[in-house]
N, C-alpha and C. Protein backbone atom coordinates (compact mmCIF):
# COMPACT_ATOMS: atom_id res chain seq x y z
N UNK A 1 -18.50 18.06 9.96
CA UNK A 1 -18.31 17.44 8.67
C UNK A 1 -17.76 16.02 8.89
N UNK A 2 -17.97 15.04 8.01
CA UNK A 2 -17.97 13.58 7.97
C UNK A 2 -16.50 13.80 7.40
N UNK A 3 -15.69 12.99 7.89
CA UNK A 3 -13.95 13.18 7.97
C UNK A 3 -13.47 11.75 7.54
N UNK A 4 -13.95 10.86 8.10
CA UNK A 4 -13.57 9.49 7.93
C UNK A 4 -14.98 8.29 9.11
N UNK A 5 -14.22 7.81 8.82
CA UNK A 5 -15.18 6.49 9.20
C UNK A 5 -14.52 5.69 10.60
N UNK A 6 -14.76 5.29 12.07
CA UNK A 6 -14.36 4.17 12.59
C UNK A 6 -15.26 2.84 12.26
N UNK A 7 -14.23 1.97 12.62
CA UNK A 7 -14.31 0.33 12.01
C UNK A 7 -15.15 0.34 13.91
N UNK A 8 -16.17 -0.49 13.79
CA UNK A 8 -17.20 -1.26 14.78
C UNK A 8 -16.59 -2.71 15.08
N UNK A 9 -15.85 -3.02 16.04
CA UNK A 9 -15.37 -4.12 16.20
C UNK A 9 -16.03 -5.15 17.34
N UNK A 10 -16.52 -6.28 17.07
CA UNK A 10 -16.98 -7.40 17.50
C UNK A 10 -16.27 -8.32 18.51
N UNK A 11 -16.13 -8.51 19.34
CA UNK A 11 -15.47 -9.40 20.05
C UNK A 11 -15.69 -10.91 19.58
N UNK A 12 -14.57 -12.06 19.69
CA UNK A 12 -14.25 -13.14 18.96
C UNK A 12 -14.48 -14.08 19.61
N UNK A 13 -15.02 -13.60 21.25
CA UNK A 13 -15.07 -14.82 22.27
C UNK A 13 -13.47 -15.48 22.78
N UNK A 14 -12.70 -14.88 22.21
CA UNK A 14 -10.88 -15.19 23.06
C UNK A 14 -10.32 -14.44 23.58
N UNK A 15 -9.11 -14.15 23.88
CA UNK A 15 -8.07 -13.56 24.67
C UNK A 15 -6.87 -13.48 23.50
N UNK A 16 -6.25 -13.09 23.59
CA UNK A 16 -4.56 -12.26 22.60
C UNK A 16 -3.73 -12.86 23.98
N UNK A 17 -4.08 -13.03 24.79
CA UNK A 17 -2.80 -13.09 26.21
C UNK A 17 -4.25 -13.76 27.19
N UNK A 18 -3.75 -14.14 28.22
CA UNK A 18 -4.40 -14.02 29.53
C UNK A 18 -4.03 -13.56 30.37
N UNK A 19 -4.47 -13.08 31.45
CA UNK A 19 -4.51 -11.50 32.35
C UNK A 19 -2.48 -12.13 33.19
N UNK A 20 -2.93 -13.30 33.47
CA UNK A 20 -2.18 -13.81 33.96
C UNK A 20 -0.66 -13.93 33.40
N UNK A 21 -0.50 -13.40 32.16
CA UNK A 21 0.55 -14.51 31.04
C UNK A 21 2.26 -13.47 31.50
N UNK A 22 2.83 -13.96 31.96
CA UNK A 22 4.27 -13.75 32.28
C UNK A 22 4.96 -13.31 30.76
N UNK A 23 4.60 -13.10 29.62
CA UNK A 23 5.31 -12.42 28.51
C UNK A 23 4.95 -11.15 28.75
N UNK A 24 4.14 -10.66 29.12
CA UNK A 24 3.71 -9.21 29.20
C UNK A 24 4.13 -8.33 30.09
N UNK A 25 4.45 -7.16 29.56
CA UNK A 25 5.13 -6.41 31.07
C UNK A 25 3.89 -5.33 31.47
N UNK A 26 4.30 -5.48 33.09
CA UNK A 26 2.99 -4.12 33.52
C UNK A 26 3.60 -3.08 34.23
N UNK A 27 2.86 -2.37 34.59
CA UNK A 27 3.68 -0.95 34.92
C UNK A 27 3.85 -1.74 36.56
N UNK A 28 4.62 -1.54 37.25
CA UNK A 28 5.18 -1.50 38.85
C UNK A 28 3.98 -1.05 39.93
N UNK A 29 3.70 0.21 39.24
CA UNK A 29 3.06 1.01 40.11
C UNK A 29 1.13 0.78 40.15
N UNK A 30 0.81 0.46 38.86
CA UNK A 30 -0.15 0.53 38.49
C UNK A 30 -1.38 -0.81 38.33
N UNK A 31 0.38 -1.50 37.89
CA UNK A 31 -0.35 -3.10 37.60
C UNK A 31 -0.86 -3.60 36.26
N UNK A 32 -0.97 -2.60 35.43
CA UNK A 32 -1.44 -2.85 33.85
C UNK A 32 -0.54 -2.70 32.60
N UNK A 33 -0.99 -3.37 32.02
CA UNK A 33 -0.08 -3.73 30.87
C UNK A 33 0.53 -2.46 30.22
N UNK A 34 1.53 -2.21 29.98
CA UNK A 34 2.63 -1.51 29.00
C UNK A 34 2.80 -1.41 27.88
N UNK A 35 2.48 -2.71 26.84
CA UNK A 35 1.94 -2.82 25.85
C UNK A 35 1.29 -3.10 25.19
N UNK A 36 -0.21 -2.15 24.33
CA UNK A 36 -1.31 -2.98 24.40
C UNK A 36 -1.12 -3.72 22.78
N UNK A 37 -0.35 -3.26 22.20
CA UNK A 37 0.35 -4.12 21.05
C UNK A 37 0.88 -5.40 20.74
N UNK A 38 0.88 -6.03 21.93
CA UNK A 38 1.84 -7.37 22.04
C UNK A 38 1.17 -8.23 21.05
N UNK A 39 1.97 -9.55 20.34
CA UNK A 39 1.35 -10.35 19.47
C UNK A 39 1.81 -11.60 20.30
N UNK A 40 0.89 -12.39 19.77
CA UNK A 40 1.55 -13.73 20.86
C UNK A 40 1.08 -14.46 19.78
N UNK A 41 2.14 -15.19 19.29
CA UNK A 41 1.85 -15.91 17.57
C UNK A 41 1.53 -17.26 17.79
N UNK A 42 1.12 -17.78 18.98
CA UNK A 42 0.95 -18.92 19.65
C UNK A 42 -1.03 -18.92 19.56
N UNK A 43 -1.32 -17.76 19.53
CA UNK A 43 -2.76 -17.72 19.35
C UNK A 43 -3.93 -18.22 18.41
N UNK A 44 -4.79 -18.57 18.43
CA UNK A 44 -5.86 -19.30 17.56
C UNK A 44 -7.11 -19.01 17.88
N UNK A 45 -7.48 -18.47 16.72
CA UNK A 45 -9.44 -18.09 17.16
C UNK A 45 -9.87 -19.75 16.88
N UNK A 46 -10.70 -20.24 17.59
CA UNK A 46 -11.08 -21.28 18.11
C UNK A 46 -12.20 -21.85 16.85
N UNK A 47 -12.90 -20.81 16.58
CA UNK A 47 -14.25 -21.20 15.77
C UNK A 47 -14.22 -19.57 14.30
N UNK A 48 -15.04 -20.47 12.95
CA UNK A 48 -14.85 -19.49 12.56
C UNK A 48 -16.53 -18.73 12.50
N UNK A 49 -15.97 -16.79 12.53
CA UNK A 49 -16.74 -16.23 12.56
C UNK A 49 -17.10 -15.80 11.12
N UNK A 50 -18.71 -14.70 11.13
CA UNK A 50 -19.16 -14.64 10.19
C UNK A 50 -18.11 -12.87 9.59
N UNK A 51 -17.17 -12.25 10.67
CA UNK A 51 -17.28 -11.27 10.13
C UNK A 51 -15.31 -11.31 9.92
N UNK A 52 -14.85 -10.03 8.85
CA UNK A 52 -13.82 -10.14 8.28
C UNK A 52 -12.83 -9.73 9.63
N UNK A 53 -13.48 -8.67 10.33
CA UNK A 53 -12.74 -7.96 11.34
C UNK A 53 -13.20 -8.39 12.59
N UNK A 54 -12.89 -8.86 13.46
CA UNK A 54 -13.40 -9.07 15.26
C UNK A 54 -12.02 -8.74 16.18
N UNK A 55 -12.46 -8.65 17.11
CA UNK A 55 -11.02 -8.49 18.32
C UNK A 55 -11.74 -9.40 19.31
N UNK A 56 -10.54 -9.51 20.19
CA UNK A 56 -9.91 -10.68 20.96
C UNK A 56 -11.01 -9.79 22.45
N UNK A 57 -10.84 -10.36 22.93
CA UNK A 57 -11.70 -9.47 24.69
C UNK A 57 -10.14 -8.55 25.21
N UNK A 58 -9.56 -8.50 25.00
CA UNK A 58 -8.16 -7.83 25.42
C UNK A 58 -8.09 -6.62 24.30
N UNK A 59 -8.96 -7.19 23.31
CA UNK A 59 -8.81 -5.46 22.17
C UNK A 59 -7.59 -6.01 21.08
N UNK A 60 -7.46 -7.15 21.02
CA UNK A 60 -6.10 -7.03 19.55
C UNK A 60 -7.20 -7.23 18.65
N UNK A 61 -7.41 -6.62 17.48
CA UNK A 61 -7.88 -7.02 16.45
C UNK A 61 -7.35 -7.88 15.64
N UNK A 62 -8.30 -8.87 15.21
CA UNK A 62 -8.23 -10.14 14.57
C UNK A 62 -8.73 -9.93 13.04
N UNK A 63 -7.90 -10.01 11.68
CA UNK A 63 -8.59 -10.37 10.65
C UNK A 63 -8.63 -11.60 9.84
N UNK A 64 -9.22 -11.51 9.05
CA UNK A 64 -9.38 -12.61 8.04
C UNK A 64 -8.02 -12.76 6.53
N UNK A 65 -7.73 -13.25 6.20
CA UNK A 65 -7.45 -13.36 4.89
C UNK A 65 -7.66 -12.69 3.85
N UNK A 66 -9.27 -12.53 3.93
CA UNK A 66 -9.77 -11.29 3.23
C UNK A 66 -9.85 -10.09 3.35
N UNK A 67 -9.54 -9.66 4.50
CA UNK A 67 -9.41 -8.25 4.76
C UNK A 67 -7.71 -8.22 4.57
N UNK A 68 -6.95 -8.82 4.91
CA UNK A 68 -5.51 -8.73 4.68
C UNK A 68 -5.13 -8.54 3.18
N UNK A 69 -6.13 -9.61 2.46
CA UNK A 69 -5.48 -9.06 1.12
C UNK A 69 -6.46 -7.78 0.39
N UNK A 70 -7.44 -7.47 0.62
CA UNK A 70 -7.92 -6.03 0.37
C UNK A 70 -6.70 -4.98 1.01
N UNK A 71 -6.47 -5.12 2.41
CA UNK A 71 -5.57 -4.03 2.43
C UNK A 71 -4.32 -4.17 1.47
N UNK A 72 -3.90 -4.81 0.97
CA UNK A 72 -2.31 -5.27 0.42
C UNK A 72 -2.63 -5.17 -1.11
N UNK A 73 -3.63 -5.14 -1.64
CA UNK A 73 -4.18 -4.91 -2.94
C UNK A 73 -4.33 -3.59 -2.96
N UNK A 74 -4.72 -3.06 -1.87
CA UNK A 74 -4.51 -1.13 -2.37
C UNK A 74 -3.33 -0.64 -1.35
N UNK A 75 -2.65 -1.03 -1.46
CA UNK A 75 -0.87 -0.64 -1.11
C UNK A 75 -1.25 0.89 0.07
N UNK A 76 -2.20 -0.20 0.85
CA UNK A 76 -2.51 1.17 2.27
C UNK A 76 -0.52 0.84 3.44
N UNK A 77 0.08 1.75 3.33
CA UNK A 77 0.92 1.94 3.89
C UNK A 77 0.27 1.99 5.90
N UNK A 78 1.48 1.49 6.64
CA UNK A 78 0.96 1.55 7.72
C UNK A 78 0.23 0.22 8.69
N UNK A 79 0.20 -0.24 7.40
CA UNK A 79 -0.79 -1.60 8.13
C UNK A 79 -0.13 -2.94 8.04
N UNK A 80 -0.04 -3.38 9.43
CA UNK A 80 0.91 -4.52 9.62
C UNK A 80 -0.32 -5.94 9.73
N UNK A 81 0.42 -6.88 9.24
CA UNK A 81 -0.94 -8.19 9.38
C UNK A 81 0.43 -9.28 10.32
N UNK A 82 0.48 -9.16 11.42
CA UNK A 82 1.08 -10.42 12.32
C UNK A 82 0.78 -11.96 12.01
N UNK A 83 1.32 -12.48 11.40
CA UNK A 83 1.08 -14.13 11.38
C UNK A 83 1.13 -14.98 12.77
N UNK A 84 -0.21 -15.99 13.13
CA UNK A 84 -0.29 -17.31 13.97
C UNK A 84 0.29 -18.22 13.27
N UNK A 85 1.19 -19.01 14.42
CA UNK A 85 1.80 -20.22 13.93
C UNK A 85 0.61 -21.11 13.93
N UNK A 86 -0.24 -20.93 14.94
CA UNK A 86 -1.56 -22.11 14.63
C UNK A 86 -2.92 -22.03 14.06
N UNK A 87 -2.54 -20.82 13.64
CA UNK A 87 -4.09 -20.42 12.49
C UNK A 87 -3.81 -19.81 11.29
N UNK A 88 -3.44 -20.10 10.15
CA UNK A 88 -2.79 -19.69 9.24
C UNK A 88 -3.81 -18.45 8.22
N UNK A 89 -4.86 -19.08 8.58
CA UNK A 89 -6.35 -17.99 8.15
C UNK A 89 -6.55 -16.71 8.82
N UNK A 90 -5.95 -16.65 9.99
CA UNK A 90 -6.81 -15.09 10.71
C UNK A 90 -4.92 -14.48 10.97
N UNK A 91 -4.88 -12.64 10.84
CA UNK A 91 -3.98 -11.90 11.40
C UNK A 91 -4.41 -11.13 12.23
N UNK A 92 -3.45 -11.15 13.19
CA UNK A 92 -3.44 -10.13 14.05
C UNK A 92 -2.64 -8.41 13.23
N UNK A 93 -4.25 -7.69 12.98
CA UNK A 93 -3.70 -6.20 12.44
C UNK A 93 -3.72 -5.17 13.72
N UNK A 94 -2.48 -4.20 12.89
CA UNK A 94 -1.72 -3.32 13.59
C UNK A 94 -1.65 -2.68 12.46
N UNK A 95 -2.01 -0.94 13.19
CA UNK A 95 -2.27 0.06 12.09
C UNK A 95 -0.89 1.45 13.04
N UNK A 96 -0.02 1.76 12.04
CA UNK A 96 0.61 2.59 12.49
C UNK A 96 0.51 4.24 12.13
N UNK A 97 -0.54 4.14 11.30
CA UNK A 97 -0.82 5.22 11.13
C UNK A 97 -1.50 6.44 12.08
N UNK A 98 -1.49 7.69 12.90
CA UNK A 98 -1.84 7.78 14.01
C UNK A 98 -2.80 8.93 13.64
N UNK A 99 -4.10 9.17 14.11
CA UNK A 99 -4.79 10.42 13.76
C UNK A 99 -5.17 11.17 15.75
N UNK A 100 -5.02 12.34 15.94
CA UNK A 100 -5.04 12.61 16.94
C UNK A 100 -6.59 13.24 16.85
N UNK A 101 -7.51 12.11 18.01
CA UNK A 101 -8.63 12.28 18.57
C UNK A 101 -8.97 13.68 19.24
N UNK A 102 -9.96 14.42 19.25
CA UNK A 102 -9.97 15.69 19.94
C UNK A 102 -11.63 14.96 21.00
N UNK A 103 -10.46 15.09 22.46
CA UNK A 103 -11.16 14.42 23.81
C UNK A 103 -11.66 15.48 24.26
N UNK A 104 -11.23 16.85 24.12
CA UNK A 104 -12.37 17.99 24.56
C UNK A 104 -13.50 17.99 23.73
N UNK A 105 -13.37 18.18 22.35
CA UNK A 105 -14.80 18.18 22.02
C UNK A 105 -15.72 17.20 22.27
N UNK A 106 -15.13 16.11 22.35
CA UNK A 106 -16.33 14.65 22.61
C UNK A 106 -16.59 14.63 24.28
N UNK A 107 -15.63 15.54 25.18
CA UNK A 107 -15.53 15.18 26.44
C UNK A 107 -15.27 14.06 26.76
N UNK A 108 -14.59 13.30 26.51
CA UNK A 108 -14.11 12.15 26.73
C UNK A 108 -13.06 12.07 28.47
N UNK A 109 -13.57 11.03 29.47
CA UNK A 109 -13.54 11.21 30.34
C UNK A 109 -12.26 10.05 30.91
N UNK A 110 -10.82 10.41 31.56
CA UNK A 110 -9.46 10.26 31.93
C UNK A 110 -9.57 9.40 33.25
N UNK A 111 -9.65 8.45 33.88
CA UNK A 111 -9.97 8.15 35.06
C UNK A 111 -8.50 7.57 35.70
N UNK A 112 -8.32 8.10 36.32
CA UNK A 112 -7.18 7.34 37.19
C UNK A 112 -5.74 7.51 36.78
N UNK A 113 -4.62 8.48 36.73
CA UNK A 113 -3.81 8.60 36.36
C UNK A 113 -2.24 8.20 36.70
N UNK A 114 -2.11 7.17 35.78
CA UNK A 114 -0.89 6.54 36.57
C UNK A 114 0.69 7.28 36.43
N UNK A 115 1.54 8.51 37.24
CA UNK A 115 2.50 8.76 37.09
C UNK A 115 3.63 8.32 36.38
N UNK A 116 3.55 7.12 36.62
CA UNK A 116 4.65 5.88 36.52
C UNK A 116 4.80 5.77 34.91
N UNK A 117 3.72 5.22 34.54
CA UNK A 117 3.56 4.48 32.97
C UNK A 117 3.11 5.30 32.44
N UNK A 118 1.97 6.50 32.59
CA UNK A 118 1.34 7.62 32.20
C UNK A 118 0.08 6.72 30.97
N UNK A 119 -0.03 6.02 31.69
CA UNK A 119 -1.51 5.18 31.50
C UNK A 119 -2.54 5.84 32.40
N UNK A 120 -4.00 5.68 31.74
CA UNK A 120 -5.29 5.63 32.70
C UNK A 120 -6.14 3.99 32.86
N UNK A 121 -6.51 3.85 33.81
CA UNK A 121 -7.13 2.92 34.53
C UNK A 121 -8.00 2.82 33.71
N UNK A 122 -8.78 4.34 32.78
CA UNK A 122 -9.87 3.64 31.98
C UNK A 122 -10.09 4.86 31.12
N UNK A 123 -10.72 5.17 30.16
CA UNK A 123 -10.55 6.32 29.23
C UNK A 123 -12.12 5.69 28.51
N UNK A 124 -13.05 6.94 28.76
CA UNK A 124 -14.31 6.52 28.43
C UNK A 124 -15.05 7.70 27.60
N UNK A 125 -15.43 7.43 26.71
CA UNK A 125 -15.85 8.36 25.28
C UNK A 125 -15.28 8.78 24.17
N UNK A 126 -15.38 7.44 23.49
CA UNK A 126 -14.90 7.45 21.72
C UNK A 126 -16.28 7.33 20.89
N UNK A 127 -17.30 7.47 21.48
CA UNK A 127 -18.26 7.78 19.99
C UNK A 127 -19.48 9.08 20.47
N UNK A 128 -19.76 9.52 19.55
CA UNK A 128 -19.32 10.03 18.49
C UNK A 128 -17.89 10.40 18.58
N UNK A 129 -16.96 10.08 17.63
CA UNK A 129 -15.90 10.06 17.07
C UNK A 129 -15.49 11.44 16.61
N UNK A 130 -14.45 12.33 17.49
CA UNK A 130 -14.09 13.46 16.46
C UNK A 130 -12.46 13.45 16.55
N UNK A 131 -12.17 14.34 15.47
CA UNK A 131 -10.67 13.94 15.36
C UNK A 131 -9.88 15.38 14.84
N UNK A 132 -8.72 15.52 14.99
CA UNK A 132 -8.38 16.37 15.20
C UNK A 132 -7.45 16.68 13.46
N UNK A 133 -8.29 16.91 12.48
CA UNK A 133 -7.91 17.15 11.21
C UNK A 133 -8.96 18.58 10.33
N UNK A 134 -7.85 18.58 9.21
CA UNK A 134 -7.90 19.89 9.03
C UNK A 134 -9.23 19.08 7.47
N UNK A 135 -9.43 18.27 7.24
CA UNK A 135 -10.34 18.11 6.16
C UNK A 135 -10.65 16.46 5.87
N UNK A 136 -11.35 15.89 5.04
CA UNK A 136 -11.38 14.34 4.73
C UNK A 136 -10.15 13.42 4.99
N UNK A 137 -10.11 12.49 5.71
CA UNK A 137 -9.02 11.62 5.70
C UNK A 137 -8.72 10.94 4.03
N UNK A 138 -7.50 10.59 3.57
CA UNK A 138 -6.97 10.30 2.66
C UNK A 138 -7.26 8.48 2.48
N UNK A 139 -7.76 8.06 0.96
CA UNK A 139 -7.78 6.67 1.25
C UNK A 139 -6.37 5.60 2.36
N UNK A 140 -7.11 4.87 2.84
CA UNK A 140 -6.28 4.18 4.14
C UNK A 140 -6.62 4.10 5.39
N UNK A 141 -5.69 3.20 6.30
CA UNK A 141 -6.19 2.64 7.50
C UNK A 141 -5.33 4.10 8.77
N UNK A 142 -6.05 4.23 10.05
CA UNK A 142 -5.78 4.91 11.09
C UNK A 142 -5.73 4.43 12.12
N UNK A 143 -5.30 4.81 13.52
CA UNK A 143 -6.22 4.44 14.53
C UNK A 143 -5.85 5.86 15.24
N UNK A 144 -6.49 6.10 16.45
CA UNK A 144 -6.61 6.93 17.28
C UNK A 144 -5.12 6.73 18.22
N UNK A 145 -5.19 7.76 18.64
CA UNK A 145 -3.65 8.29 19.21
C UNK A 145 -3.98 8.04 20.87
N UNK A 146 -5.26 7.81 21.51
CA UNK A 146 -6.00 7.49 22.70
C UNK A 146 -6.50 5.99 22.39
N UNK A 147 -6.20 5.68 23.96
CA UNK A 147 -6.51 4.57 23.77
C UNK A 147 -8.29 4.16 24.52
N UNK A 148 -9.05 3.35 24.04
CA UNK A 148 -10.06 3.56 25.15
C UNK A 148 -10.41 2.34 25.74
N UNK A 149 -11.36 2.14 26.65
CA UNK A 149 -11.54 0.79 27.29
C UNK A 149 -11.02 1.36 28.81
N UNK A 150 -11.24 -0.06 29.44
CA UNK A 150 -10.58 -0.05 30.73
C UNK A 150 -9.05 -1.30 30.68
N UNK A 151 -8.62 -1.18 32.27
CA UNK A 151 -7.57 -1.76 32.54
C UNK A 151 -7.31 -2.55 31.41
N UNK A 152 -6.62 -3.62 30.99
CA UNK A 152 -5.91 -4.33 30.58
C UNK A 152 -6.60 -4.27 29.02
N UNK A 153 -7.30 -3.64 28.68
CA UNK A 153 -8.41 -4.15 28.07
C UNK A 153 -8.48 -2.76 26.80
N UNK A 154 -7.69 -2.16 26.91
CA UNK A 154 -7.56 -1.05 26.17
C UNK A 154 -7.00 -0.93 24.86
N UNK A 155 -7.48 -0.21 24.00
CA UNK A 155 -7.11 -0.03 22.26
C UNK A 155 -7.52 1.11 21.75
N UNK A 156 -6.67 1.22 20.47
CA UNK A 156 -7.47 2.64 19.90
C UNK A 156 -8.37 2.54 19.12
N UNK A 157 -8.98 3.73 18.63
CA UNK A 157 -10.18 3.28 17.38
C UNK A 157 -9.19 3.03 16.06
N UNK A 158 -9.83 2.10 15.07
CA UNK A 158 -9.27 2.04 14.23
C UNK A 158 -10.38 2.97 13.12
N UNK A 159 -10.07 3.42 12.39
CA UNK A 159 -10.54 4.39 11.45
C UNK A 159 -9.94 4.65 9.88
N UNK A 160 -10.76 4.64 8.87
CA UNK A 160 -10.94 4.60 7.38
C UNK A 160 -11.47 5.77 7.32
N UNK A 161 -10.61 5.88 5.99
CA UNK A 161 -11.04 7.56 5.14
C UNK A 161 -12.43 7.18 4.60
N UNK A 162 -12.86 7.88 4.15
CA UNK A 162 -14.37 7.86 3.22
C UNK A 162 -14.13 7.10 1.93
N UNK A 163 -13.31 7.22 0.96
CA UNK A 163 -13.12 6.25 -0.16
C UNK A 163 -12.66 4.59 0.61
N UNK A 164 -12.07 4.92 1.50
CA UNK A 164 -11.63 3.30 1.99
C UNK A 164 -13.22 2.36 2.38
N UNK A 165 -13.89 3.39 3.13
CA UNK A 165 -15.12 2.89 3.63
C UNK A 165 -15.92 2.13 2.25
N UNK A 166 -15.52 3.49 1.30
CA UNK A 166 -16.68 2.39 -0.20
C UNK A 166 -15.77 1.56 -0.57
N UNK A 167 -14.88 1.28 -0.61
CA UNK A 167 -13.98 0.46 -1.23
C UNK A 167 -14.51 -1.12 -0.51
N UNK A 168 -14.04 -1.04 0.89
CA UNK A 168 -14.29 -2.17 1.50
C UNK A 168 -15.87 -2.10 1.92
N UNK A 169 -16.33 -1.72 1.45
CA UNK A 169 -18.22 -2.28 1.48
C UNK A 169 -18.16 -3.19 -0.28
N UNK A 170 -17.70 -2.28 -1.33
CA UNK A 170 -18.15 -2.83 -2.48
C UNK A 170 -16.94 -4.02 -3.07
N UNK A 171 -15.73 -4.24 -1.83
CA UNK A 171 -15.23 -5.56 -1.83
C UNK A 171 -16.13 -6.66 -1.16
N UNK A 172 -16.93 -6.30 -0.91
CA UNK A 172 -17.30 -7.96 -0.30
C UNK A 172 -17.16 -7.98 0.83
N UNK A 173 -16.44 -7.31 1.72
CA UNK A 173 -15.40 -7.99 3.03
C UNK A 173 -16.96 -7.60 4.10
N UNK A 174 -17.36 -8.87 5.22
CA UNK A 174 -17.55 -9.10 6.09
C UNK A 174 -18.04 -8.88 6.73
N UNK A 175 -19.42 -8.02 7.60
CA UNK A 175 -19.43 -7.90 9.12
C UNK A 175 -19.11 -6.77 9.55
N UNK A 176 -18.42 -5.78 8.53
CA UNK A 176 -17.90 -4.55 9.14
C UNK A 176 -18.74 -3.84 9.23
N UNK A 177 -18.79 -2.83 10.02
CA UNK A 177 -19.59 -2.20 10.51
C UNK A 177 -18.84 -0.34 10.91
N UNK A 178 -19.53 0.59 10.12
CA UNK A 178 -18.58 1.65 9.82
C UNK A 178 -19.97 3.01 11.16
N UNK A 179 -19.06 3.56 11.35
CA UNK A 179 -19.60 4.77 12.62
C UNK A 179 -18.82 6.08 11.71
N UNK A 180 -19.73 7.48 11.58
CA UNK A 180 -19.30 8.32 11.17
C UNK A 180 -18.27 8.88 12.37
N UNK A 181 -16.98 9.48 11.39
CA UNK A 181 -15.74 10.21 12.23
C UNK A 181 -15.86 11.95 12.11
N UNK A 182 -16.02 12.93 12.61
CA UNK A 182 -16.12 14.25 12.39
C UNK A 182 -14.98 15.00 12.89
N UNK A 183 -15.02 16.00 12.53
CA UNK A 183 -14.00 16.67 12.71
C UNK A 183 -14.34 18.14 13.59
């Protein structure tokens, strides 16, 4: 059964950090980043794109104005919009809401397990999308409790209930691009 929706995210052609950047901490043992949350308010998407939602090549998702105030117009709890000091148009969103992914049923595959940080090197199979709920997600924003991608480069899915999905199609907003979530 169709549960909710993940958001299809676009890469922006930038970086959130560079691999290199001394604000970031990495695990000792492992070598990779610790937090894939970091905001670095020093950041600027360079050119503008056609869509509301894109992420950075590092996985921070980047929005628009317009997707910030759709979320803040329906009082979705959970969802943080980070302000750039040098781009006053795009936020860096952060969704704290957490839905726990079910990696056995999708088989979703653990590679490399770091003791230390209790990170993987790379975590591969988030679509088809299933999740670990008892019926339809509730209007509002999610993300996955797994992170996927490789090294440095890792994020969760972000994911919309089924009314959020019509909501933000028949707002107008952007480029988004919705993948069925099952349960």
């Amino acid at each position: 059964m169709v549960v909710g929706y993940t958001l299809v995210v676009h890469y922006n052609g930038t970086d959130m950090f560079k691999e290199t950047d001394s604000r970031l901490e990495h695990c000792p043992a492992c070598g990779f980043r610790t937090d894939f949350f970091a905001h670095n308010p020093l950041y600027r998407q360079v050119r503008k794109r056609r869509s509301d939602l894109l992420c950075t090549y590092d996985h921070a998702p980047i929005v628009t104005q317009a997707f910030r105030t759709f979320c803040l117009d329906n009082n979705y709890p959970g969802v943080r919009f980070l302000e750039f000091k040098n781009d006053p148009d795009h936020f860096h969103l952060l969704v704290d809401n957490v839905i726990s992914f079910n990696a056995r049923k999708r088989r979703t595959r653990f590679i490399d397990f770091c003791p230390v940080c209790e990170n993987y090197k790379a975590v591969i199979g988030a679509n088809p999308t299933y999740l670990e709920v008892d019926g339809p997600l509730p209007d509002g924003m999610y993300r996955s409790d797994l992170y996927f991608a490789t090294g440095n480069a890792k994020s969760p899915l972000l994911i919309v209930g089924c009314a959020t999905k019509d909501k933000m199609e028949g707002a107008g907003l952007k480029g988004l691009i919705f993948e069925e979530a099952y349960d």
